[in-house]
C-alpha atoms as a PDB file:
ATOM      1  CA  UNK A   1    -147.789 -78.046 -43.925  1.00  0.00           C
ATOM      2  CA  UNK A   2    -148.522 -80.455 -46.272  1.00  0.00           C
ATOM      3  CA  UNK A   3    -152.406 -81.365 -47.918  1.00  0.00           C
ATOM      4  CA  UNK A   4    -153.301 -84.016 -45.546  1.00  0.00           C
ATOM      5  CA  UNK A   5    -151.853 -82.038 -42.547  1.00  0.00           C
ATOM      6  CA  UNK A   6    -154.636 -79.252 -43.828  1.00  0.00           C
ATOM      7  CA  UNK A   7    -156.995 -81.383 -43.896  1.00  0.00           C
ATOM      8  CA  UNK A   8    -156.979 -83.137 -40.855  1.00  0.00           C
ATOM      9  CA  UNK A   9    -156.499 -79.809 -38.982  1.00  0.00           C
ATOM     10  CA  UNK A  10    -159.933 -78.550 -40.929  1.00  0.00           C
ATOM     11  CA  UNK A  11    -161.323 -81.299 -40.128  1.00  0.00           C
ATOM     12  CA  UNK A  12    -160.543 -80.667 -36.513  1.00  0.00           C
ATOM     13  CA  UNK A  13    -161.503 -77.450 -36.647  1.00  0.00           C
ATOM     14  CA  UNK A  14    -165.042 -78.373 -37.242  1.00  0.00           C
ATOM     15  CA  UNK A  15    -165.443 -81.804 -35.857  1.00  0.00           C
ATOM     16  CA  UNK A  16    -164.197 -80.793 -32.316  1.00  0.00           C
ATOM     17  CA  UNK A  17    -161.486 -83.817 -32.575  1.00  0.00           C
ATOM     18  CA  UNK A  18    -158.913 -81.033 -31.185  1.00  0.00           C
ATOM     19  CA  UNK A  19    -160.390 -81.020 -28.056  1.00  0.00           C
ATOM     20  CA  UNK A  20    -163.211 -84.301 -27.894  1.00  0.00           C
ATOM     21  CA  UNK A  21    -166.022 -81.589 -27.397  1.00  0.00           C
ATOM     22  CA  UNK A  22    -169.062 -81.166 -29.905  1.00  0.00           C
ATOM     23  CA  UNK A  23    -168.724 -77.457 -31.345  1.00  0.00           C
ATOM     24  CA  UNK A  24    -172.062 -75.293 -31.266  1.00  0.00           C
ATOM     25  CA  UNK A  25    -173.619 -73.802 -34.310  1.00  0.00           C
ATOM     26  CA  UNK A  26    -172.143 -70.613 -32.798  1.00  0.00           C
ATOM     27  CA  UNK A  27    -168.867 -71.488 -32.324  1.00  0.00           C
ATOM     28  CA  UNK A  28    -168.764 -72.830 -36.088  1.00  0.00           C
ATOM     29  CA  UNK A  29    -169.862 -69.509 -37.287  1.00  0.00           C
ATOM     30  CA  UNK A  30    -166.941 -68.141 -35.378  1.00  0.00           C
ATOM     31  CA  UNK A  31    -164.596 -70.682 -36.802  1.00  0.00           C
ATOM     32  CA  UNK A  32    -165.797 -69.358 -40.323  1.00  0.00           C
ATOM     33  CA  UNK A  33    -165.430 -65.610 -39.526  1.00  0.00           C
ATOM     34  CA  UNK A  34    -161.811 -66.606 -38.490  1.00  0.00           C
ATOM     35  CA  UNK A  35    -161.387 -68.431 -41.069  1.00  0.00           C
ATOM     36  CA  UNK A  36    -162.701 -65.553 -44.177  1.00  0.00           C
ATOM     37  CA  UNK A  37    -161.318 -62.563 -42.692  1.00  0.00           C
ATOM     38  CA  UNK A  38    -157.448 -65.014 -42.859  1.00  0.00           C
ATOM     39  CA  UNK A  39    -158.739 -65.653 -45.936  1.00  0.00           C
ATOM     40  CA  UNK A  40    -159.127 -61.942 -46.956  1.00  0.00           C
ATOM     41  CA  UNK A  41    -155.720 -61.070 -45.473  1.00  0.00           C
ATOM     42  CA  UNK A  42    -154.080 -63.721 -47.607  1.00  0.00           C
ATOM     43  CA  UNK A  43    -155.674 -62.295 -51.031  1.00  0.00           C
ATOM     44  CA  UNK A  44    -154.807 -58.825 -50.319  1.00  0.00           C
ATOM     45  CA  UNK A  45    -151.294 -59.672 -49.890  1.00  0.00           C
ATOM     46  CA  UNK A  46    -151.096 -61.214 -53.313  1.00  0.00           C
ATOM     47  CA  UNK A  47    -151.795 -57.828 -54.698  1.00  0.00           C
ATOM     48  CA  UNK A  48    -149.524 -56.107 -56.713  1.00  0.00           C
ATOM     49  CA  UNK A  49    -148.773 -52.210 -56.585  1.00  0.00           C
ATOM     50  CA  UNK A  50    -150.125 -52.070 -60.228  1.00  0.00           C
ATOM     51  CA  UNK A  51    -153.557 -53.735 -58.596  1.00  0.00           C
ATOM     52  CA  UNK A  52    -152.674 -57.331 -60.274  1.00  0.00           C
ATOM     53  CA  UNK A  53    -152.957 -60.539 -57.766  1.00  0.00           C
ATOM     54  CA  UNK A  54    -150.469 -62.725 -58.254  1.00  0.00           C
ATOM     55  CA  UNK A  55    -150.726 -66.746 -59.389  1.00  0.00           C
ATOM     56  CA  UNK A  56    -148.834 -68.976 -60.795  1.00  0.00           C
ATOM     57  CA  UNK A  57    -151.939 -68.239 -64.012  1.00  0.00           C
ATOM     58  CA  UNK A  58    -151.914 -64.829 -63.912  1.00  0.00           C
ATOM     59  CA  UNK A  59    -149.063 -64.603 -67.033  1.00  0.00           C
ATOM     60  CA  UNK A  60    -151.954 -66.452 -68.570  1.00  0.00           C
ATOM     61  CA  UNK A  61    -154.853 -64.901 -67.568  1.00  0.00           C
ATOM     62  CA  UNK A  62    -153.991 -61.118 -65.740  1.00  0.00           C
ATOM     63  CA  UNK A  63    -157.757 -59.938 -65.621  1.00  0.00           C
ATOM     64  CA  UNK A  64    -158.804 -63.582 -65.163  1.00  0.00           C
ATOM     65  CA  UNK A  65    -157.433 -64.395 -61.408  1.00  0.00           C
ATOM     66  CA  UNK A  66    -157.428 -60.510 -60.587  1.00  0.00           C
ATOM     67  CA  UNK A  67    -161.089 -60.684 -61.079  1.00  0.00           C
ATOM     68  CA  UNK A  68    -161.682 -64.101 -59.185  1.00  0.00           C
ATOM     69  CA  UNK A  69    -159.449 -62.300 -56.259  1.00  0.00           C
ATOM     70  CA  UNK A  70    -161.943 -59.576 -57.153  1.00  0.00           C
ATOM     71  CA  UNK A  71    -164.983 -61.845 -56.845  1.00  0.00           C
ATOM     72  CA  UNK A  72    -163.518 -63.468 -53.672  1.00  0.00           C
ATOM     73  CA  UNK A  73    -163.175 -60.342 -51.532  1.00  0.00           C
ATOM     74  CA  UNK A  74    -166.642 -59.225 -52.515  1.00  0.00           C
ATOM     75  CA  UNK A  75    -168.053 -62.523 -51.249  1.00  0.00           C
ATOM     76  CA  UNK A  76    -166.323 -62.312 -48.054  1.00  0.00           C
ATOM     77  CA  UNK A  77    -167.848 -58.899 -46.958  1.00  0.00           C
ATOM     78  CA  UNK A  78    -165.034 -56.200 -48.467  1.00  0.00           C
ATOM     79  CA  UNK A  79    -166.783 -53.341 -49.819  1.00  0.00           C
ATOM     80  CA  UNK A  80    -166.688 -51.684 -53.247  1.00  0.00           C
ATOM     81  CA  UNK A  81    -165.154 -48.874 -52.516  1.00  0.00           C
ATOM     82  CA  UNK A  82    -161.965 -50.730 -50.875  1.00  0.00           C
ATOM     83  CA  UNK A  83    -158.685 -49.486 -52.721  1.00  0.00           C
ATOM     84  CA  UNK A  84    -157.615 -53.371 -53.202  1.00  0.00           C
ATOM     85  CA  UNK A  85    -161.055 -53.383 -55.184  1.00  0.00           C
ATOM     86  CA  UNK A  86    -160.515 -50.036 -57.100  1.00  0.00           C
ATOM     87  CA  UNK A  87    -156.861 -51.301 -57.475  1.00  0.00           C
ATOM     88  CA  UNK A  88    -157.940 -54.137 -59.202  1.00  0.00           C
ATOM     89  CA  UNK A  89    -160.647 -52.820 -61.120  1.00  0.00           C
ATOM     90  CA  UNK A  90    -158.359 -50.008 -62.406  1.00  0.00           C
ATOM     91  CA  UNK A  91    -155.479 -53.321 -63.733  1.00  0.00           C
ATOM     92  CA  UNK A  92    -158.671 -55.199 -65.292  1.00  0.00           C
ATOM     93  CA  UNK A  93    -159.555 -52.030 -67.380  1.00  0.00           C
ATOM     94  CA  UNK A  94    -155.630 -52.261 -68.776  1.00  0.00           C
ATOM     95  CA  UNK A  95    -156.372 -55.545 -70.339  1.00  0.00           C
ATOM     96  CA  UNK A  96    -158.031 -56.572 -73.326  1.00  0.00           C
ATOM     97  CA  UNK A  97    -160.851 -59.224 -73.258  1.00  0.00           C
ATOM     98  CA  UNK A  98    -159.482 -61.922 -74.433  1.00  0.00           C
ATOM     99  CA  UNK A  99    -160.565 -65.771 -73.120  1.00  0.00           C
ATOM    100  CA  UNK A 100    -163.217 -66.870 -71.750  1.00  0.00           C
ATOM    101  CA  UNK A 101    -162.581 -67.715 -68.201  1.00  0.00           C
ATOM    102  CA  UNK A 102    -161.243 -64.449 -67.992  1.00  0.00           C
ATOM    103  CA  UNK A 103    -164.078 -62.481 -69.505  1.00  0.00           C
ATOM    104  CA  UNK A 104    -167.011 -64.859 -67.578  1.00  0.00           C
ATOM    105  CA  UNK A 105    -164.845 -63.821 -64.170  1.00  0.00           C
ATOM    106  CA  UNK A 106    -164.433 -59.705 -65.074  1.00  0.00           C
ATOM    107  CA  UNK A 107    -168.450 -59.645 -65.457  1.00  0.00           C
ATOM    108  CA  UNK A 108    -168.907 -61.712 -62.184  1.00  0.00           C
ATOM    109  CA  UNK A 109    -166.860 -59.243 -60.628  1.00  0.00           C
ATOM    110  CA  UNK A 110    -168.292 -56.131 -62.334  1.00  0.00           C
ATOM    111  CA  UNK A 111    -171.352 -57.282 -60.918  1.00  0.00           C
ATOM    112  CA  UNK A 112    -170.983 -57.606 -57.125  1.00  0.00           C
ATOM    113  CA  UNK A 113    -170.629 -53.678 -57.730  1.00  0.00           C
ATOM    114  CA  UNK A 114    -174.111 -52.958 -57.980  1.00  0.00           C
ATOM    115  CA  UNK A 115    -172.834 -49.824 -59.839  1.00  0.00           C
ATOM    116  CA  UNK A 116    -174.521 -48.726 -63.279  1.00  0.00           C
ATOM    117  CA  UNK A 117    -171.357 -47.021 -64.280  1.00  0.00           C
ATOM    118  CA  UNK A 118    -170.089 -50.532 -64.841  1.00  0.00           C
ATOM    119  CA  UNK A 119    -172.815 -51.699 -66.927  1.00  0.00           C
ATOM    120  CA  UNK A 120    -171.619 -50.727 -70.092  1.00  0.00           C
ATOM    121  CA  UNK A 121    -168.408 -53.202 -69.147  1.00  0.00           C
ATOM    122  CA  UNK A 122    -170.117 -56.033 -68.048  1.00  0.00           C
ATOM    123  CA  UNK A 123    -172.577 -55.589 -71.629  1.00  0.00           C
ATOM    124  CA  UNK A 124    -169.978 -55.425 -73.581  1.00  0.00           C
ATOM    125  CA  UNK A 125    -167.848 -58.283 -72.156  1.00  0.00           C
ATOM    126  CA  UNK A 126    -171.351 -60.553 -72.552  1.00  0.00           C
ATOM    127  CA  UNK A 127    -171.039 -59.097 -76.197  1.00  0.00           C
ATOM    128  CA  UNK A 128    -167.716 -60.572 -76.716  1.00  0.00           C
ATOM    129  CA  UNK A 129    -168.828 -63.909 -75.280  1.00  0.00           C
ATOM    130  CA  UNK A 130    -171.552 -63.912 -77.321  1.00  0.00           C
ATOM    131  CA  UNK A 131    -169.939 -64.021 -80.332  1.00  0.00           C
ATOM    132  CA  UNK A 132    -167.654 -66.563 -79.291  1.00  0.00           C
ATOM    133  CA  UNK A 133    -170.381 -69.289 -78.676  1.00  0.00           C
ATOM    134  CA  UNK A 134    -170.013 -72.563 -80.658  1.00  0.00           C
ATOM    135  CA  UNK A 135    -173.275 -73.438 -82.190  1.00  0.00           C
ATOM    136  CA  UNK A 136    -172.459 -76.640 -83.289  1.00  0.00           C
ATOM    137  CA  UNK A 137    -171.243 -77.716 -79.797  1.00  0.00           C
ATOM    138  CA  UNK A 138    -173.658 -75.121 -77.934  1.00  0.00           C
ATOM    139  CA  UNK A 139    -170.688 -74.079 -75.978  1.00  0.00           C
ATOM    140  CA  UNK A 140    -167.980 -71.985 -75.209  1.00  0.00           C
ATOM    141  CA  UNK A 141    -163.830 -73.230 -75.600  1.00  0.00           C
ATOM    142  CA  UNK A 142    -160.796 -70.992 -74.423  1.00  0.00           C
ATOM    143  CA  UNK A 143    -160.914 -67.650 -76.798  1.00  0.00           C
ATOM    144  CA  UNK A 144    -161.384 -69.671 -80.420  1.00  0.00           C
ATOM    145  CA  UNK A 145    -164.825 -70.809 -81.990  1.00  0.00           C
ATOM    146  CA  UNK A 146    -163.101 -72.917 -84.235  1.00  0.00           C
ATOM    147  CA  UNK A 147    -161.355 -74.646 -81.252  1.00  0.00           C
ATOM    148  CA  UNK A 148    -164.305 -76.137 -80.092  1.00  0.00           C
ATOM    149  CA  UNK A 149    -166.244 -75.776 -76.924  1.00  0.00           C
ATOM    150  CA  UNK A 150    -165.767 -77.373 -73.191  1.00  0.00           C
ATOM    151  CA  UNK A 151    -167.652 -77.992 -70.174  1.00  0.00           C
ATOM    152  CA  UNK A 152    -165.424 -75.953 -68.537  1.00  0.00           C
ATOM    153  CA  UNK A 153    -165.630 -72.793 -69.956  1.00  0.00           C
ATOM    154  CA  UNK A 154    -169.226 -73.470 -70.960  1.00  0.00           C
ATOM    155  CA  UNK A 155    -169.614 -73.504 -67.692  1.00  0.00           C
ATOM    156  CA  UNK A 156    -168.124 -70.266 -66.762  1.00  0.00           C
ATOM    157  CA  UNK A 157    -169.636 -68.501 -69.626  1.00  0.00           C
ATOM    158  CA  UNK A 158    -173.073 -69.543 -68.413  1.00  0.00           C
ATOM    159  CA  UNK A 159    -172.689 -68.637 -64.423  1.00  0.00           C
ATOM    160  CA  UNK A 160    -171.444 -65.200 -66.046  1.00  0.00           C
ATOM    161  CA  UNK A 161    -174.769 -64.859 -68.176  1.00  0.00           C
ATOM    162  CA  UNK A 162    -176.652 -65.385 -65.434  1.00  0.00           C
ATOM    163  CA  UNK A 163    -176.108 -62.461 -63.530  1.00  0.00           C
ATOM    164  CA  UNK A 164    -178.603 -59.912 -62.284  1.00  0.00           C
ATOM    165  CA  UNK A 165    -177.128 -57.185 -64.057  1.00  0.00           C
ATOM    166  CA  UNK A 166    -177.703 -58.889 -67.749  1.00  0.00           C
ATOM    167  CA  UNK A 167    -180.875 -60.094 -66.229  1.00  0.00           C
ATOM    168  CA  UNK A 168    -182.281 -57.369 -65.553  1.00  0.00           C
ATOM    169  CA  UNK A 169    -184.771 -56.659 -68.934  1.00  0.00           C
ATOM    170  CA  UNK A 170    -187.610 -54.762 -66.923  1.00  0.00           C
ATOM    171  CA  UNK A 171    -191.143 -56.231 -67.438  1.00  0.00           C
ATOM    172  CA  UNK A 172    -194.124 -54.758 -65.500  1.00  0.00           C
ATOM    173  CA  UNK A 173    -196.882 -56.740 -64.392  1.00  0.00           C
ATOM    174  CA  UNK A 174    -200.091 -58.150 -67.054  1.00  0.00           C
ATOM    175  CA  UNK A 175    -202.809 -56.184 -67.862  1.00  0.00           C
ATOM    176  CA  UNK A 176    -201.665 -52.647 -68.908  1.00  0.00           C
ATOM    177  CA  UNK A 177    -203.195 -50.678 -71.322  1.00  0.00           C
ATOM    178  CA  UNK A 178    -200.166 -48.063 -72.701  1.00  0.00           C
ATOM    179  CA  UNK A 179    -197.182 -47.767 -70.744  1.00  0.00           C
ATOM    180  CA  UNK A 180    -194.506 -45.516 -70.183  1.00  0.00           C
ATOM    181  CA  UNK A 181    -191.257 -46.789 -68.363  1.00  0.00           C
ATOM    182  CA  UNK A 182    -189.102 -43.988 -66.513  1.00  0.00           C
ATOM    183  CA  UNK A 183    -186.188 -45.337 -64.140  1.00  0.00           C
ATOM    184  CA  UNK A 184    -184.292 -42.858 -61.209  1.00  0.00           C
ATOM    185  CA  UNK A 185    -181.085 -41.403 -62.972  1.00  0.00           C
ATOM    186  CA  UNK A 186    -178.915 -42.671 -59.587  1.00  0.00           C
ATOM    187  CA  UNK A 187    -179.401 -44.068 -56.588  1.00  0.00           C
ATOM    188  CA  UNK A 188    -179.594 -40.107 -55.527  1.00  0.00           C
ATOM    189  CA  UNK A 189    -181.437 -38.647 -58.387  1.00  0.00           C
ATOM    190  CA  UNK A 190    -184.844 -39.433 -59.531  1.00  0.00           C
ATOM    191  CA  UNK A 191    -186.392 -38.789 -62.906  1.00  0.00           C
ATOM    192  CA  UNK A 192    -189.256 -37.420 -63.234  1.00  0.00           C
ATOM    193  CA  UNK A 193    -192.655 -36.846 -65.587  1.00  0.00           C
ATOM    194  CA  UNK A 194    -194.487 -33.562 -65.711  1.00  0.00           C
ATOM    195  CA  UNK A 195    -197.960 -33.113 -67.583  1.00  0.00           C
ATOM    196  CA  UNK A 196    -199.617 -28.888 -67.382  1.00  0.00           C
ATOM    197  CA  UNK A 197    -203.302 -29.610 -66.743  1.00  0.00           C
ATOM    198  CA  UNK A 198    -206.001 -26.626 -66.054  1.00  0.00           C
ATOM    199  CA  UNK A 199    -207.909 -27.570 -62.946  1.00  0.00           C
ATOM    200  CA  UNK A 200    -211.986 -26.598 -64.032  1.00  0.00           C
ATOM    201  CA  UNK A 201    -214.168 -28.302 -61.358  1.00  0.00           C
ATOM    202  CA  UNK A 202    -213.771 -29.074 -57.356  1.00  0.00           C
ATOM    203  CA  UNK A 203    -213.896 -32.754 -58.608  1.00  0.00           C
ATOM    204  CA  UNK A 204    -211.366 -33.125 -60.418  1.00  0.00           C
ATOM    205  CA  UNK A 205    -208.675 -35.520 -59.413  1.00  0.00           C
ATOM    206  CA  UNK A 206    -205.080 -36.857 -60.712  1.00  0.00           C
ATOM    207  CA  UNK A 207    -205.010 -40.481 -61.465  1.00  0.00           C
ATOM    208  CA  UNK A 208    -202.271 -42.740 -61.205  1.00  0.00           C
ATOM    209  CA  UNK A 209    -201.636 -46.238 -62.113  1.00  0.00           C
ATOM    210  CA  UNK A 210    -198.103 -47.607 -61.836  1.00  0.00           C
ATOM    211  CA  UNK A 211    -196.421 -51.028 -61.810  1.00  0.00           C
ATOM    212  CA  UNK A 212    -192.697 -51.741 -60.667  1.00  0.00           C
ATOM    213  CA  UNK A 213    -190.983 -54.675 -62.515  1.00  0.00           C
ATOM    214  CA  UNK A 214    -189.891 -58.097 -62.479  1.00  0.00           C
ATOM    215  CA  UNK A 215    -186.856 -59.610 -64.474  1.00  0.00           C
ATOM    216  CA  UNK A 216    -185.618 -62.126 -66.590  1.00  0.00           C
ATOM    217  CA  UNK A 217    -185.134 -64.865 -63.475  1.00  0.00           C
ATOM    218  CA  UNK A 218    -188.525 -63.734 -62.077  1.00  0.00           C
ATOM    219  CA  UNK A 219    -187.059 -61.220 -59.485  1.00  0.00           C
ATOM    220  CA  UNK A 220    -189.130 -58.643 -58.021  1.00  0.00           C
ATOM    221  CA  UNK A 221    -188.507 -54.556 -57.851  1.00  0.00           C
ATOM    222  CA  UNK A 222    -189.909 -51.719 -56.223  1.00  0.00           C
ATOM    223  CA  UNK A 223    -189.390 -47.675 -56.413  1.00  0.00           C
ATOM    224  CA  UNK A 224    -190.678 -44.809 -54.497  1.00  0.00           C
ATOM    225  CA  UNK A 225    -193.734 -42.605 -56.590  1.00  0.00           C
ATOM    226  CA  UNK A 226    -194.149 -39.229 -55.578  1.00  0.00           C
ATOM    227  CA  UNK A 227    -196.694 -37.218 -56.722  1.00  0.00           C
ATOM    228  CA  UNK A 228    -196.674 -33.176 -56.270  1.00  0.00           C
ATOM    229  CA  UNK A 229    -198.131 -30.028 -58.018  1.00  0.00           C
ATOM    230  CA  UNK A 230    -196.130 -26.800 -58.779  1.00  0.00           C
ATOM    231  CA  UNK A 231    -197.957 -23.413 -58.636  1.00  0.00           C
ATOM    232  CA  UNK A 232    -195.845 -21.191 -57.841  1.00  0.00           C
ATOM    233  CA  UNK A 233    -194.023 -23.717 -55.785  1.00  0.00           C
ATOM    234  CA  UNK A 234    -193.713 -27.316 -54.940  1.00  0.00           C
ATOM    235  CA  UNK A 235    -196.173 -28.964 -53.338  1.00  0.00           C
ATOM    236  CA  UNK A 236    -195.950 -33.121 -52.349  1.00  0.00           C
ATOM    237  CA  UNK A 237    -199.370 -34.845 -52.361  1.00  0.00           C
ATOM    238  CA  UNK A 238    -198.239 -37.991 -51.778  1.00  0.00           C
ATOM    239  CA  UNK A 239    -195.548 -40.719 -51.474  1.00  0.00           C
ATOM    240  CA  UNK A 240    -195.547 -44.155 -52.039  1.00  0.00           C
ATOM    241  CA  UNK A 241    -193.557 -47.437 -52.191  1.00  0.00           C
ATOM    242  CA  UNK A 242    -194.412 -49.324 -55.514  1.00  0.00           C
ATOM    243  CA  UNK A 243    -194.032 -53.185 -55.120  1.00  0.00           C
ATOM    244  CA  UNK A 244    -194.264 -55.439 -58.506  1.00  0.00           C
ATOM    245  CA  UNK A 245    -195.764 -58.330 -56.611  1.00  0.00           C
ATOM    246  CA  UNK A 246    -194.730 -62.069 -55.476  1.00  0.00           C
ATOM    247  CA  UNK A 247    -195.768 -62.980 -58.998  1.00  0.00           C
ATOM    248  CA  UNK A 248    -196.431 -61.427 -62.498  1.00  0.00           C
ATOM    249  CA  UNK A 249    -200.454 -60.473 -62.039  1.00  0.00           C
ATOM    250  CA  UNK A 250    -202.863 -57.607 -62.707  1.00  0.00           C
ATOM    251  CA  UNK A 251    -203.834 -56.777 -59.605  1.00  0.00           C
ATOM    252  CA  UNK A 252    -199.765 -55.998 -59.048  1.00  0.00           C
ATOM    253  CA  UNK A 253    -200.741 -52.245 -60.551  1.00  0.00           C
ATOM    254  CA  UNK A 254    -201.296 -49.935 -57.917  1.00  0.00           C
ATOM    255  CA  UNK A 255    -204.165 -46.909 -58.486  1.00  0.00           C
ATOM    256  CA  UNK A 256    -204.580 -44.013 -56.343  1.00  0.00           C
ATOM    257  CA  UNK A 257    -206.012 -40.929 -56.736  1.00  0.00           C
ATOM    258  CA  UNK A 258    -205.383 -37.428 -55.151  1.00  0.00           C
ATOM    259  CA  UNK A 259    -207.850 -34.200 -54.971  1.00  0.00           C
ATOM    260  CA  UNK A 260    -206.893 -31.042 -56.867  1.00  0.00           C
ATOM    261  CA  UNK A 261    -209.577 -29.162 -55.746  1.00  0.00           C
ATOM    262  CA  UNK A 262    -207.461 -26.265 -54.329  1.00  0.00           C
ATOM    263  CA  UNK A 263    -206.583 -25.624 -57.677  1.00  0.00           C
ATOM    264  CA  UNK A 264    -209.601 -24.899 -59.326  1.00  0.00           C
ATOM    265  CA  UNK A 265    -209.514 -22.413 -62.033  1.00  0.00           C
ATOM    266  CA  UNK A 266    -205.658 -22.487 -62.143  1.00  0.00           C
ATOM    267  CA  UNK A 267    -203.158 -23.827 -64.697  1.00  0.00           C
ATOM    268  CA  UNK A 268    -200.598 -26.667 -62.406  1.00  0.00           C
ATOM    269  CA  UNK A 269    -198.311 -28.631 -63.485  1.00  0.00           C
ATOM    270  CA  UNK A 270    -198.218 -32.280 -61.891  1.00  0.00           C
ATOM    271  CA  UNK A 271    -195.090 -33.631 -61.130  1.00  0.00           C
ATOM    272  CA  UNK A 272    -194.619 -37.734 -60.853  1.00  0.00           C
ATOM    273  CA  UNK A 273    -191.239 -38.831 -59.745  1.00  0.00           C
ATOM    274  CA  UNK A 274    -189.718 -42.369 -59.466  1.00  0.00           C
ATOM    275  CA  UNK A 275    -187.180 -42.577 -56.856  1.00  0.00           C
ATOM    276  CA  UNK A 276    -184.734 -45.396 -55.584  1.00  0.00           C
ATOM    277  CA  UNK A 277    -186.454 -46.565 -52.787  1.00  0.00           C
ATOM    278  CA  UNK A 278    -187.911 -49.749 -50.885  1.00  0.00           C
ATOM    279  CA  UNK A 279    -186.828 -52.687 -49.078  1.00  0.00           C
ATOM    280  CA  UNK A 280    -185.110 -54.263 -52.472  1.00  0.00           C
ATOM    281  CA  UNK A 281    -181.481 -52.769 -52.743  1.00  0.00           C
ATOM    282  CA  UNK A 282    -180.677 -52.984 -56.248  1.00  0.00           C
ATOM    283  CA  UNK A 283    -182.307 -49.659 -57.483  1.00  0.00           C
ATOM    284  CA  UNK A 284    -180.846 -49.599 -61.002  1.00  0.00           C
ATOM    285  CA  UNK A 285    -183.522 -52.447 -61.639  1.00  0.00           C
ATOM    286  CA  UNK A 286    -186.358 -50.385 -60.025  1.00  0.00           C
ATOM    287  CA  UNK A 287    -188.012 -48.979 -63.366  1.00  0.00           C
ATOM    288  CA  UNK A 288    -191.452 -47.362 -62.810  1.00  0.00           C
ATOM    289  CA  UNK A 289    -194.162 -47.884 -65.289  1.00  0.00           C
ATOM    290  CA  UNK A 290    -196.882 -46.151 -65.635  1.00  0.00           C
ATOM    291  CA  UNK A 291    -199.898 -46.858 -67.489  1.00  0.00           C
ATOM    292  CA  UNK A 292    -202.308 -43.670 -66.568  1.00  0.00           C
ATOM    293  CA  UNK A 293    -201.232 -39.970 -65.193  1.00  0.00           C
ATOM    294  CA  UNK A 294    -204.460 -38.404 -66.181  1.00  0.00           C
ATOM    295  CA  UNK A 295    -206.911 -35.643 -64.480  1.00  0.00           C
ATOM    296  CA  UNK A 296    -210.459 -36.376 -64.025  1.00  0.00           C
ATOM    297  CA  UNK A 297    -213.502 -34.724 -63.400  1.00  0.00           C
END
């Protein structure tokens, strides 16, 4: 079929012309389903047993239209643990950075992961496209600064920088007085603080005040506080979702208190954890910082 053929018969396809009927929202979004998933099909077929996709670029850029396949798939719904991913994650790793379309595409890949362990890939390819900026042009070119930059590969180079993985540089809301930041070790495993306190009056009281973060771009985090006491064993006092705010503001902290006057007498140790939790999904960004885990009377 040749390029007007297609393009008639897309247009068709959403127009109605086929047929002289007006298609519904619904049946568009059913055209589009059809569509990706042929779309999908068509990708993973151009896969390689060594986890390469196949293009008439790939001799010239392997990683480059692996990860775009990579990137493609993602977007259309196909999750990360998919052996066409892993395939082609495992062929990128075989190749060296080396241009920049290549290198901007491997970290917009990387990213659609929303996997930590990848981090340290998609850092150091921003690294190596770092150092390959053109001042005097305030670009990027194909692999050389001394060939000059592009708007092409500026371009690329950019849309990779943007990502939320190299965007996200935790900041806690205004108005803190000394802060400690503690982030979950996985999406499974929290980390935690722990502070020995002796409990001497039926007043006293642990105080917390905690903030959740914000990014570079302005998005918003959360995480899950927990507060317990060991004596002898673990005891949970309390639970709570932590939410930075719509905006960067003060009153974003969040204070509570909680009663330790069974404990009176007794040495305890408090436990605070910060756990992956909360309607935001992209818990290696949820960093918990706390600004007062005190007892008082």
């Amino acid at each position: 079929m040749d390029s007007l053929s297609r393009m008639v018969l897309v247009f068709s396809l959403f127009a109605g012309a086929g047929d002289g009927q007006e298609r519904t929202e619904a049946d568009l979004d059913e055209d589009l389903e059809t569509m990706i998933e042929a779309g999908v099909e068509f990708v993973r077929s151009c896969q390689r047993d060594d986890g390469m996709f196949r293009s008439h670029l790939a001799d010239k850029y392997p990683d480059g239209v692996t990860a775009l396949c990579l990137l493609a798939l993602r977007a259309s719904g196909v999750p990360a643990d998919d052996p066409a991913i892993e395939k082609g994650l495992a062929f990128i790793n075989t190749v060296p950075l080396s241009r920049t379309y290549s290198t901007a595409l491997r970290i917009l890949a990387l990213d659609t992961l929303e996997d930590p362990a990848h981090h340290g890939e998609i850092r150091a390819a921003a690294d190596w496209l770092l150092e390959r900026f053109v001042p005097s042009q305030g670009g990027w070119g194909y692999f050389d600064p001394e060939g000059g930059a592009d708007p092409s590969n500026t371009h690329f180079a950019v849309w990779a920088r943007d990502t939320d993985t190299l965007n996200c540089v935790p900041f806690p809301n205004p108005g803190a007085k000394g802060v400690i930041c503690i982030h979950p070790k996985s999406r499974e495993i929290p980390v935690q603080l722990l502070r020995k306190v002796k409990v001497f009056s039926k007043r006293s009281k642990v105080a917390l005040r905690l903030s959740s973060c914000f990014d570079r771009k302005g998005n918003a985090f959360d995480f899950e506080a927990r507060l317990g006491v060991y004596d002898r064993e673990l005891k949970w006092l309390r639970s709570e979702i932590v939410l930075a705010g719509d905006e960067p503001s003060p009153e974003g902290w969040i204070e509570f208190e909680e009663p330790l006057s069974d404990y009176v007498g007794k040495e305890i140790l408090l436990v605070l954890q910060c756990a992956a939790g909360g309607p935001q999904s992209k818990w290696w960004c949820e960093h918990a910082f706390v600004d007062e885990f005190s007892v008082k009377r």
